[in-house]
N, C-alpha and C. Protein backbone atom coordinates (compact mmCIF):
# COMPACT_ATOMS: atom_id res chain seq x y z
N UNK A 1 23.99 -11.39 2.26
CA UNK A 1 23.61 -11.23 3.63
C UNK A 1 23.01 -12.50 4.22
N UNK A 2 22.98 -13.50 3.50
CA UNK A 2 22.44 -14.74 3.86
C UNK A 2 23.07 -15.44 4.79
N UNK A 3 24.42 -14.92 4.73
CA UNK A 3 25.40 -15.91 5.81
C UNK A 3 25.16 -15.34 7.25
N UNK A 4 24.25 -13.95 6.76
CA UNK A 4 24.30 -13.46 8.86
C UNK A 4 22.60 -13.71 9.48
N UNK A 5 22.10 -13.44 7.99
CA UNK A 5 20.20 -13.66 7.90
C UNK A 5 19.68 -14.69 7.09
N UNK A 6 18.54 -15.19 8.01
CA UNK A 6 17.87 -15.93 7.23
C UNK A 6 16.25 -15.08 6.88
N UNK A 7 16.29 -15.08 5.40
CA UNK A 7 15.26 -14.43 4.82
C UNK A 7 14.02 -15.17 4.71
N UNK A 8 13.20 -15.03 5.10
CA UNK A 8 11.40 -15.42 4.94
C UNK A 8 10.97 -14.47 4.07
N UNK A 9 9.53 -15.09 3.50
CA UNK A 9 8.60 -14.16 3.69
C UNK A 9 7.14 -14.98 3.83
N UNK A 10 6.22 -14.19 4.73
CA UNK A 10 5.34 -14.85 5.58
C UNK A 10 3.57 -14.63 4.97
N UNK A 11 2.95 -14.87 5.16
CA UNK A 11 1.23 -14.18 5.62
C UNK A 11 1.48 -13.36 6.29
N UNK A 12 1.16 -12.31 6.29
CA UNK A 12 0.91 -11.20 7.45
C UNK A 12 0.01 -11.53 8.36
N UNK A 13 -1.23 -12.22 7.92
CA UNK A 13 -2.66 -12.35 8.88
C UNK A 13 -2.55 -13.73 9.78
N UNK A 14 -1.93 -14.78 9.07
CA UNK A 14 -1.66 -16.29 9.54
C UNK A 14 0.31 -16.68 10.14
N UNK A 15 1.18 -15.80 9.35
CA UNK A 15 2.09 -16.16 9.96
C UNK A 15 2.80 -17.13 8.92
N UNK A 16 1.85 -17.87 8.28
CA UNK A 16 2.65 -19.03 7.41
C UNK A 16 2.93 -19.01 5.99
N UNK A 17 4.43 -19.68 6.03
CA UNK A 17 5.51 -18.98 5.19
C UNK A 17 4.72 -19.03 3.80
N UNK A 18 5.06 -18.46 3.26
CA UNK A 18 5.02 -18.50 1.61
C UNK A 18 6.10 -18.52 0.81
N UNK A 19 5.13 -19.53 -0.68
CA UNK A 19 6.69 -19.80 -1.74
C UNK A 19 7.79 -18.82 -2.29
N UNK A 20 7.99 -18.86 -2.58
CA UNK A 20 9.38 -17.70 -3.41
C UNK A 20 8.37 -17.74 -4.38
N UNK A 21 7.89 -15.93 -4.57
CA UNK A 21 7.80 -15.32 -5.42
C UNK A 21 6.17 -14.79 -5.04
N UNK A 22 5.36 -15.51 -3.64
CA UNK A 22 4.55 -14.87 -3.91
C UNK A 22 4.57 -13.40 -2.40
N UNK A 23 4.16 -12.79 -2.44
CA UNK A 23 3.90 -11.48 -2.13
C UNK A 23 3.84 -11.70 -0.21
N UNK A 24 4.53 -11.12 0.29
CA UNK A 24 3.81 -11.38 1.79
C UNK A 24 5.08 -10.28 2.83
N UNK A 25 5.02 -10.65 4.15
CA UNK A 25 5.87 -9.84 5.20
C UNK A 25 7.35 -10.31 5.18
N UNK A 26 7.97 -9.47 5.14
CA UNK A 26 9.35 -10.13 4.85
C UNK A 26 9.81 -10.48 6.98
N UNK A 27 10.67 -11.48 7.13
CA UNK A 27 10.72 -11.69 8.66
C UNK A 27 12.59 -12.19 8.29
N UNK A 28 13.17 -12.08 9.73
CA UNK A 28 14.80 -12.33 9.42
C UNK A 28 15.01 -13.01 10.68
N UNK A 29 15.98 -14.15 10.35
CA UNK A 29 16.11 -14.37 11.74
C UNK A 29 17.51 -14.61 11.73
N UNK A 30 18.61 -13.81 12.90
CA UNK A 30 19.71 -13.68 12.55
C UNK A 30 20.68 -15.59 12.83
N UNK A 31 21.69 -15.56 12.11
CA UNK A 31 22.61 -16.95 12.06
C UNK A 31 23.61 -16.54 12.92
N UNK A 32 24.02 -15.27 13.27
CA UNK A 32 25.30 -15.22 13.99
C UNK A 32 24.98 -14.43 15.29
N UNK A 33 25.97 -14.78 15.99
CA UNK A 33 25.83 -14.05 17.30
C UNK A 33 26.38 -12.79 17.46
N UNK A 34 26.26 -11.34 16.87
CA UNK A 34 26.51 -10.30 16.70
C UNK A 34 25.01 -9.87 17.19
N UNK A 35 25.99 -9.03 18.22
CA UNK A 35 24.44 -7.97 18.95
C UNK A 35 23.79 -8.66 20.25
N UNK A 36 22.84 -8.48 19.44
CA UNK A 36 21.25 -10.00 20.01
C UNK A 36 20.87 -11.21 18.73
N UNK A 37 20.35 -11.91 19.77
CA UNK A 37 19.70 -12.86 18.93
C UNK A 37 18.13 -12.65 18.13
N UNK A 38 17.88 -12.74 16.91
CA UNK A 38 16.75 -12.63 16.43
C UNK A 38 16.56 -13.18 15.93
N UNK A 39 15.64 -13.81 16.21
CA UNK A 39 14.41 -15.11 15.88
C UNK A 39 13.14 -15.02 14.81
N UNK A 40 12.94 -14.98 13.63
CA UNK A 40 11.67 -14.33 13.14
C UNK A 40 11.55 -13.14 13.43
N UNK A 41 12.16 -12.50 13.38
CA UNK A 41 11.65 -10.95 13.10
C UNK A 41 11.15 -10.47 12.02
N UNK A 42 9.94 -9.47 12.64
CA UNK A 42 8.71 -9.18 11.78
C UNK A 42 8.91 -7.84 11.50
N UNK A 43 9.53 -7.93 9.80
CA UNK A 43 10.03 -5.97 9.66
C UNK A 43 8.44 -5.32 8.86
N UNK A 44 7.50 -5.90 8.96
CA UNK A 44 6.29 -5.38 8.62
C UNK A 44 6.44 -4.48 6.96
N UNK A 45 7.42 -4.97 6.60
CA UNK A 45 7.80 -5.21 5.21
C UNK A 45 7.17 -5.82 4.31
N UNK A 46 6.55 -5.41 3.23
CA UNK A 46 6.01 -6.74 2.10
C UNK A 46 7.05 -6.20 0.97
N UNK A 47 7.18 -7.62 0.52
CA UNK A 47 7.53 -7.77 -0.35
C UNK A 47 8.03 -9.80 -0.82
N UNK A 48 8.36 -9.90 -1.53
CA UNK A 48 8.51 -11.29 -1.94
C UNK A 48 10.16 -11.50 -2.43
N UNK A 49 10.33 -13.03 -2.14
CA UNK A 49 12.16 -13.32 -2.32
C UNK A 49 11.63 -13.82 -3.81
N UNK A 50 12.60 -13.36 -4.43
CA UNK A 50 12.61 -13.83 -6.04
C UNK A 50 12.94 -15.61 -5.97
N UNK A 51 12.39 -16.06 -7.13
CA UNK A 51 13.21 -17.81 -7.53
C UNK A 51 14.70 -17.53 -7.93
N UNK A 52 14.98 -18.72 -7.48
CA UNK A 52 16.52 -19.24 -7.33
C UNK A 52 17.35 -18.62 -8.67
N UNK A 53 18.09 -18.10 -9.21
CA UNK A 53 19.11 -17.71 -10.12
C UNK A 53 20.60 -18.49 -10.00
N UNK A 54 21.14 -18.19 -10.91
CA UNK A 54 22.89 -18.69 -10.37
C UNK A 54 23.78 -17.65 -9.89
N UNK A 55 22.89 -16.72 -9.37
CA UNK A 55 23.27 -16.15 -7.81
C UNK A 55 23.59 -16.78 -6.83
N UNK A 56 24.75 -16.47 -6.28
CA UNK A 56 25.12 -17.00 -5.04
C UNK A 56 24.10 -16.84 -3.81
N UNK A 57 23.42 -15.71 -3.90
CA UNK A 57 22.27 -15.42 -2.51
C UNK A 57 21.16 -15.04 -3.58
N UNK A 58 20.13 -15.27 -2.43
CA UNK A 58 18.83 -15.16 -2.90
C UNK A 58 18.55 -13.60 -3.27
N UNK A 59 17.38 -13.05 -3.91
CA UNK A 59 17.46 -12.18 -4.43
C UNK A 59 15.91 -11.50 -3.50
N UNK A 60 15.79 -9.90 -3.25
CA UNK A 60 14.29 -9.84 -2.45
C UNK A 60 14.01 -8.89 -3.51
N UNK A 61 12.49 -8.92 -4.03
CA UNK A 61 11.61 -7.84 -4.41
C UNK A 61 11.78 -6.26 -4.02
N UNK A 62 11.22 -5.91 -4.70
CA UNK A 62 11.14 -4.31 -4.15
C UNK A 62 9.92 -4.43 -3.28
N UNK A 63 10.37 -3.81 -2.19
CA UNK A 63 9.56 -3.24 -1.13
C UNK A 63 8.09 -2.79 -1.48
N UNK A 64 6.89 -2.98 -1.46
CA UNK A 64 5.99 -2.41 -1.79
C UNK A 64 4.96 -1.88 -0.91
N UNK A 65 4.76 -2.29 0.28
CA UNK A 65 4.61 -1.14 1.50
C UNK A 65 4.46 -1.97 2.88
N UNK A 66 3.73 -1.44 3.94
CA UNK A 66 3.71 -2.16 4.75
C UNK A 66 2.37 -2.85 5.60
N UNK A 67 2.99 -4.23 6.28
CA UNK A 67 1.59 -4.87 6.59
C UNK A 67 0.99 -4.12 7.06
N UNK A 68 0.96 -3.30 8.37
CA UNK A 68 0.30 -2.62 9.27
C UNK A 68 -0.25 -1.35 8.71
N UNK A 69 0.01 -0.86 7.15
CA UNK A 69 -0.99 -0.19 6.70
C UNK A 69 -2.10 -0.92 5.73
N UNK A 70 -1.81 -1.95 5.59
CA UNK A 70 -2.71 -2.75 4.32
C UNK A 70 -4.47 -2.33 5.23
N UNK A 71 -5.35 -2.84 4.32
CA UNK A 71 -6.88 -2.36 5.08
C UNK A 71 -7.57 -3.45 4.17
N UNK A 72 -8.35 -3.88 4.43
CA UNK A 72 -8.95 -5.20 3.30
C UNK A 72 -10.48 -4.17 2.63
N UNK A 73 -11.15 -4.86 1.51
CA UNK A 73 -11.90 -3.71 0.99
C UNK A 73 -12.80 -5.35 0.08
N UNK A 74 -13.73 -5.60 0.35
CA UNK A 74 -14.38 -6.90 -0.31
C UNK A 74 -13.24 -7.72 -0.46
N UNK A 75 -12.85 -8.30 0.49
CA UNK A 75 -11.76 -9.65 0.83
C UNK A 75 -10.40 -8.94 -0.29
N UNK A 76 -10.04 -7.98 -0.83
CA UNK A 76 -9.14 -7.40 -1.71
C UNK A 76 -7.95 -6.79 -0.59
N UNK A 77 -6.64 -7.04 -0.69
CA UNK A 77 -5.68 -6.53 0.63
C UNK A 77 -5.34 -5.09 -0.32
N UNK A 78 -5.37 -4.28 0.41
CA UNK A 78 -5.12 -2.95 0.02
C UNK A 78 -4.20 -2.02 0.73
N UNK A 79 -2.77 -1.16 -0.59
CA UNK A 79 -2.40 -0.69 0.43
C UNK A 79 -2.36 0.39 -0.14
N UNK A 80 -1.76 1.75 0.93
CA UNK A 80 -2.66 3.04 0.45
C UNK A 80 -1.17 3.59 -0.31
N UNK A 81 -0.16 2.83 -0.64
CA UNK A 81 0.83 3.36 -1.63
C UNK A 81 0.49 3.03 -3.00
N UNK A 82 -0.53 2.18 -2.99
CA UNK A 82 -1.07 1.34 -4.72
C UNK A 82 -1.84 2.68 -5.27
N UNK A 83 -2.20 3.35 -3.95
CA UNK A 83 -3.84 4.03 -4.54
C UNK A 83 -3.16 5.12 -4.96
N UNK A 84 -1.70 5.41 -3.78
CA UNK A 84 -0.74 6.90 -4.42
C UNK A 84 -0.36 6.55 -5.64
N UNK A 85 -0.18 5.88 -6.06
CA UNK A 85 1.01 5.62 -7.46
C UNK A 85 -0.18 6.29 -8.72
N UNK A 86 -0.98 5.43 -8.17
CA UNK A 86 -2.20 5.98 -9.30
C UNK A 86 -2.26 7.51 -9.16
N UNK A 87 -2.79 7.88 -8.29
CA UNK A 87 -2.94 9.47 -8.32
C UNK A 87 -1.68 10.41 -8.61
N UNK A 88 -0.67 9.59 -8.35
CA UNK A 88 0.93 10.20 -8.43
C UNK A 88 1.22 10.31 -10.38
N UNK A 89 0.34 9.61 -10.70
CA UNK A 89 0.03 9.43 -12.60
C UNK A 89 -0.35 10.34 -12.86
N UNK A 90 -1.65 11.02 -12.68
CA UNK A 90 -1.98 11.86 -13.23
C UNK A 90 -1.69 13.52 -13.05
N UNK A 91 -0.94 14.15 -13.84
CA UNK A 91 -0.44 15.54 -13.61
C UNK A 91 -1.23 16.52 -13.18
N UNK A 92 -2.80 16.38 -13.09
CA UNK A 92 -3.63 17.08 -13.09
C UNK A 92 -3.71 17.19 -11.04
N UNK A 93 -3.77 15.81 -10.61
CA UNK A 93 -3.74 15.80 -9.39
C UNK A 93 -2.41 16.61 -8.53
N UNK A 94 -2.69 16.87 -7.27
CA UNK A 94 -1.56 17.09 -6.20
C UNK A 94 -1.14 15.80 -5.58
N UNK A 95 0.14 15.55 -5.38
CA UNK A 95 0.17 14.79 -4.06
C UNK A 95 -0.89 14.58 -2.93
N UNK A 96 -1.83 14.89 -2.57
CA UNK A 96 -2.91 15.30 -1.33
C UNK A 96 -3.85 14.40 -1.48
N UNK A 97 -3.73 13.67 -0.70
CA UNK A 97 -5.24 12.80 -0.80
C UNK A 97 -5.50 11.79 0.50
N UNK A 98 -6.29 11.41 1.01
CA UNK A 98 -6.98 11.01 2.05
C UNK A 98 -8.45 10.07 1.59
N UNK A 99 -8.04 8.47 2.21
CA UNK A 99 -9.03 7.61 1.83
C UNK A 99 -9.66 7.79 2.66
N UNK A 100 -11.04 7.27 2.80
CA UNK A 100 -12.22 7.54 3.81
C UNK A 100 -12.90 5.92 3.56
N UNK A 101 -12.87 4.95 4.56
CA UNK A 101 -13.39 3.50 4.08
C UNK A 101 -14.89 3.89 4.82
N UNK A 102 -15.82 3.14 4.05
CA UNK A 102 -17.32 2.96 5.29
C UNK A 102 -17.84 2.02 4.96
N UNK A 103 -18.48 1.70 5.75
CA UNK A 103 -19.64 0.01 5.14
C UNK A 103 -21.25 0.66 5.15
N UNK A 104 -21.70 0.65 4.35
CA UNK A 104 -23.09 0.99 3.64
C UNK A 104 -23.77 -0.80 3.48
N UNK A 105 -24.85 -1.01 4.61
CA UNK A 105 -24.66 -2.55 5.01
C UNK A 105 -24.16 -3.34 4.47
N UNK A 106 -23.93 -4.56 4.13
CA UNK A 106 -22.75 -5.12 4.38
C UNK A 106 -21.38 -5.10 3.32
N UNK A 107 -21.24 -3.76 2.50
CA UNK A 107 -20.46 -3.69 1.65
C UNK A 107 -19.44 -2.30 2.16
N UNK A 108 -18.40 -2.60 1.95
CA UNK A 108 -17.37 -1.59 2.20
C UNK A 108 -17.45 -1.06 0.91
N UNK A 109 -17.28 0.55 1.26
CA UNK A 109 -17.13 1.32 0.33
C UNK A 109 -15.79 2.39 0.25
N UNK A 110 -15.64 2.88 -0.31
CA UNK A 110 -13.88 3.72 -0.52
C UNK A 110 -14.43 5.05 -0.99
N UNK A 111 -13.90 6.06 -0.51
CA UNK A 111 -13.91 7.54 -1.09
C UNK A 111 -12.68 7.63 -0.93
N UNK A 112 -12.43 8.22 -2.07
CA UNK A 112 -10.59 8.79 -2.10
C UNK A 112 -11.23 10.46 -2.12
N UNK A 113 -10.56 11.34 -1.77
CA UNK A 113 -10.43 12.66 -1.23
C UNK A 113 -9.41 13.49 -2.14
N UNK A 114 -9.27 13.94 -3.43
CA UNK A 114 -7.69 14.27 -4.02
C UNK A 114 -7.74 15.34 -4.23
N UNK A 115 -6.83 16.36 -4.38
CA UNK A 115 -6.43 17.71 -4.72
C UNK A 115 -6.41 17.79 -6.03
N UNK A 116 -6.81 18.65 -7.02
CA UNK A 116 -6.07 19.46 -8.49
C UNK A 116 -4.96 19.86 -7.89
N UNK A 117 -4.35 19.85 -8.39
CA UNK A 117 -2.47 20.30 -8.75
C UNK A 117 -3.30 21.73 -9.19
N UNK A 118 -1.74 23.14 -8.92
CA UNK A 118 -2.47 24.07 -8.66
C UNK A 118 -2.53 24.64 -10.28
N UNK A 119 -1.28 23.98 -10.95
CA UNK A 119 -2.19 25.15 -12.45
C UNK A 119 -2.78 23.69 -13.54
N UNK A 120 -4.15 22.91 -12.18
CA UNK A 120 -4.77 22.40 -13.41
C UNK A 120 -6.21 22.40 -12.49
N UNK A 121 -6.69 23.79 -12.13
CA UNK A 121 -7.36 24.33 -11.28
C UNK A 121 -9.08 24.50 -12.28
N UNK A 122 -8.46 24.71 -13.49
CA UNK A 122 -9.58 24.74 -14.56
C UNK A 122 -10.18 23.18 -15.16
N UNK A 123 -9.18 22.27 -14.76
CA UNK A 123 -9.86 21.08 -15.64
C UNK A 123 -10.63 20.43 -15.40
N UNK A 124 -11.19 19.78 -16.35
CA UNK A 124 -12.66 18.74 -15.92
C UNK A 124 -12.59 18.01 -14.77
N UNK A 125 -13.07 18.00 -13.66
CA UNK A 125 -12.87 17.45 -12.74
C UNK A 125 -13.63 16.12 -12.85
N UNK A 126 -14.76 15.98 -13.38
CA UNK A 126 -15.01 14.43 -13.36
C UNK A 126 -14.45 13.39 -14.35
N UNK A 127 -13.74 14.10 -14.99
CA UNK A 127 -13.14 13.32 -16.22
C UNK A 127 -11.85 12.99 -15.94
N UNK A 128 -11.23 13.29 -14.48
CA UNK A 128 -10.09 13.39 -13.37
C UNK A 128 -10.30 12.35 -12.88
N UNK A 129 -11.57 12.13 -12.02
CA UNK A 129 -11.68 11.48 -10.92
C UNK A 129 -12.61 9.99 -12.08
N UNK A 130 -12.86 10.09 -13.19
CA UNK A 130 -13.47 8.52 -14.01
C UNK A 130 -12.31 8.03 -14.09
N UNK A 131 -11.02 8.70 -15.12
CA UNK A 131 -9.68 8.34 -15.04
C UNK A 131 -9.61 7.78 -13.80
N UNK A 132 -9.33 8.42 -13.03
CA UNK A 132 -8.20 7.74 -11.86
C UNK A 132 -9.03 6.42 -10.93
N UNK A 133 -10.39 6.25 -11.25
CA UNK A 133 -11.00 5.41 -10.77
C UNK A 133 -11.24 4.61 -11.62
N UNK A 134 -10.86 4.12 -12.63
CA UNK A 134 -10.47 3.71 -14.05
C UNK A 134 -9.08 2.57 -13.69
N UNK A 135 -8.38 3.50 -12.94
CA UNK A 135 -7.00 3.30 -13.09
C UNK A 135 -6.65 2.47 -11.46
N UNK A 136 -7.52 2.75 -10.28
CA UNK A 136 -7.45 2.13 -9.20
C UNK A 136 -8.15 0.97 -9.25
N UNK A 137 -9.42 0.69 -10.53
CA UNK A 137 -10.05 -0.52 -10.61
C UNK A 137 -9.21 -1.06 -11.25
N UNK A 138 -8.62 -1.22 -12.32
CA UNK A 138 -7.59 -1.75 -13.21
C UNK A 138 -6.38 -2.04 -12.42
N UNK A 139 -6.07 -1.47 -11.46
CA UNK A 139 -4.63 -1.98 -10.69
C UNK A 139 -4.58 -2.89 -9.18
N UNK A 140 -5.69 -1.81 -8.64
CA UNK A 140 -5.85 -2.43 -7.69
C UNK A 140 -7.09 -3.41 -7.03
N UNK A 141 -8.02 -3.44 -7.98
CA UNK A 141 -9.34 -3.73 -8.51
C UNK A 141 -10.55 -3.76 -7.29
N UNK A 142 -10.28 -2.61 -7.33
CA UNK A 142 -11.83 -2.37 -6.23
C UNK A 142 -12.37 -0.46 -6.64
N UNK A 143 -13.83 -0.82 -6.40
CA UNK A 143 -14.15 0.27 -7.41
C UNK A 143 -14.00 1.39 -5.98
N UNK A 144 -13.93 2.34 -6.57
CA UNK A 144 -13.68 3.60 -5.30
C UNK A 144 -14.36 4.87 -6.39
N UNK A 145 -15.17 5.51 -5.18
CA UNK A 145 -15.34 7.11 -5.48
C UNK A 145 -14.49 8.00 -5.29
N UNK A 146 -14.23 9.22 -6.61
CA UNK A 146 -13.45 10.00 -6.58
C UNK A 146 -13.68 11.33 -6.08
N UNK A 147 -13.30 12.17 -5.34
CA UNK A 147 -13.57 13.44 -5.43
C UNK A 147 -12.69 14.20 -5.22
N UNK A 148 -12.37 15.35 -6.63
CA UNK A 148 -11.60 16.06 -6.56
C UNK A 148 -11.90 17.81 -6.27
N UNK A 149 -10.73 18.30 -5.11
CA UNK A 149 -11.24 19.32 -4.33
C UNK A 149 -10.06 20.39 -4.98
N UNK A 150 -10.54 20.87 -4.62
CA UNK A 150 -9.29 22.47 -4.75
C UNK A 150 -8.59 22.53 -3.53
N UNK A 151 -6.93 23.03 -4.48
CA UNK A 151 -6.03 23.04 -3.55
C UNK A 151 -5.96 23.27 -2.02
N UNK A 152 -5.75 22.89 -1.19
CA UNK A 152 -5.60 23.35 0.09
C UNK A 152 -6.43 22.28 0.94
N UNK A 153 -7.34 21.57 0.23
CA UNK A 153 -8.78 21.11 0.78
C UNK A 153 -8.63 20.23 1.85
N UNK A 154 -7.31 19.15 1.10
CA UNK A 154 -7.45 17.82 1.87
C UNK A 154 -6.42 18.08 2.94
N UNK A 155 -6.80 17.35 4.28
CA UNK A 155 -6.14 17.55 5.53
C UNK A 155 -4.47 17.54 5.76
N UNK A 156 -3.54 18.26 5.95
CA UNK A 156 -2.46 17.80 6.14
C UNK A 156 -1.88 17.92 7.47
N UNK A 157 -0.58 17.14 7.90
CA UNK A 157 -0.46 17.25 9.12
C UNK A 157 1.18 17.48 9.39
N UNK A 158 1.79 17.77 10.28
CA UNK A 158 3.28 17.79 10.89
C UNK A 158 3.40 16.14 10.65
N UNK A 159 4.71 16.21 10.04
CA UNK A 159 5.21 14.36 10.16
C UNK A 159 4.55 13.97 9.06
N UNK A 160 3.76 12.40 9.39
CA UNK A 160 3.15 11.33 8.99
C UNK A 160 1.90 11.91 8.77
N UNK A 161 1.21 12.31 7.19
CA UNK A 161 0.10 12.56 7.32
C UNK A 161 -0.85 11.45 7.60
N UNK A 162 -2.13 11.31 7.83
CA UNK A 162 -3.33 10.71 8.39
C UNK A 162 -3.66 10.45 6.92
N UNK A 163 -3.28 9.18 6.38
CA UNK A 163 -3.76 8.87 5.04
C UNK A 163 -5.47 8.13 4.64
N UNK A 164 -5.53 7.65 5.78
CA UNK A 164 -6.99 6.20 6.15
C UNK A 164 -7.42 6.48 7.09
N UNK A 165 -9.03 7.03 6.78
CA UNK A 165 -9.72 7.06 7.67
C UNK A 165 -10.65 6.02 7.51
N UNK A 166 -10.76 5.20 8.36
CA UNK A 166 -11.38 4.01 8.47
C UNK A 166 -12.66 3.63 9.94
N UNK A 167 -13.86 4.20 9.28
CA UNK A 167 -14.92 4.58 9.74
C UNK A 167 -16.10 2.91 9.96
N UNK A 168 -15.55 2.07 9.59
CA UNK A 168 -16.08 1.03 9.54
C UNK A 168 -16.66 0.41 11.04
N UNK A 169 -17.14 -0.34 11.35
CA UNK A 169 -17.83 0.01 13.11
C UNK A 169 -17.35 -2.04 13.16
N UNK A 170 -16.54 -2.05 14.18
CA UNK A 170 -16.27 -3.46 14.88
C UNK A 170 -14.77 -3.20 13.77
């Protein structure tokens, strides 16, 4: 697709490009005159172009989510598909969960919000939520509080659920 696009990938916050291979907004700007013209276009995509191979075209990363949900957490870029994968690990959890950011003076803090899965309604729940906060410091490395609720608890919505609530003031 190189002969119709030209592939970037950018800073999300500054705009300026980055090397092959490290992590940022993927942007395209078209070579041919089919359609319209596009100039830097910003698909609010992250992900990173792999190094050169003896591939004829360049090669892109897997998708790993998007700028306009990332949220920063002690200068750490955070996105709220890192925090699913983790909770998506453990069998004990539901799909269901809802971050809550706040600043307790001048430190941001994280509550994750998660469901028990419904036939693990009996299990240790803090030995749920050390795991999985175990597992969000280790991956995504910022410490977060866990709390796990019974089924039904955490908010859901029609569409796009409301994943980040971000309570932080300015």
């Amino acid at each position: 697709w190189e002969d119709h696009f030209y592939p970037e990938v950018i800073d999300p916050e500054t705009g300026a490009p980055q090397a092959d291979d490290d992590f940022g907004e993927l942007v395209f700007t078209s070579l041919t005159k089919e359609a319209l013209p596009i100039i830097r276009y910003r698909t609010r995509d992250l992900t990173r172009l792999l190094p050169g191979s003896a591939r004829t075209m360049r090669r892109m990363g897997k998708i790993t989510g998007r700028s306009d949900d990332m949220f920063i957490i002690r200068g750490v870029n955070v996105f709220p598909t890192q925090i699913e994968e983790q909770i998506l690990k453990l069998p004990e959890l539901a799909p269901h969960y809802q971050i809550e950011i706040s600043r307790e003076g001048n430190l941001d803090q994280v509550l994750i919000n998660v469901e028990a899965a419904p036939d693990a309604q009996g299990a240790d729940r803090d030995l749920i939520a050390y795991r999985l906060t175990g597992n969000i410091k280790d991956v995504v490395g910022i410490s977060t509080r866990i709390v796990v609720h019974n089924e039904g608890v955490v908010p859901r919505s029609e569409g796009k659920a409301t994943r980040v609530l971000d309570r932080r003031k300015g």
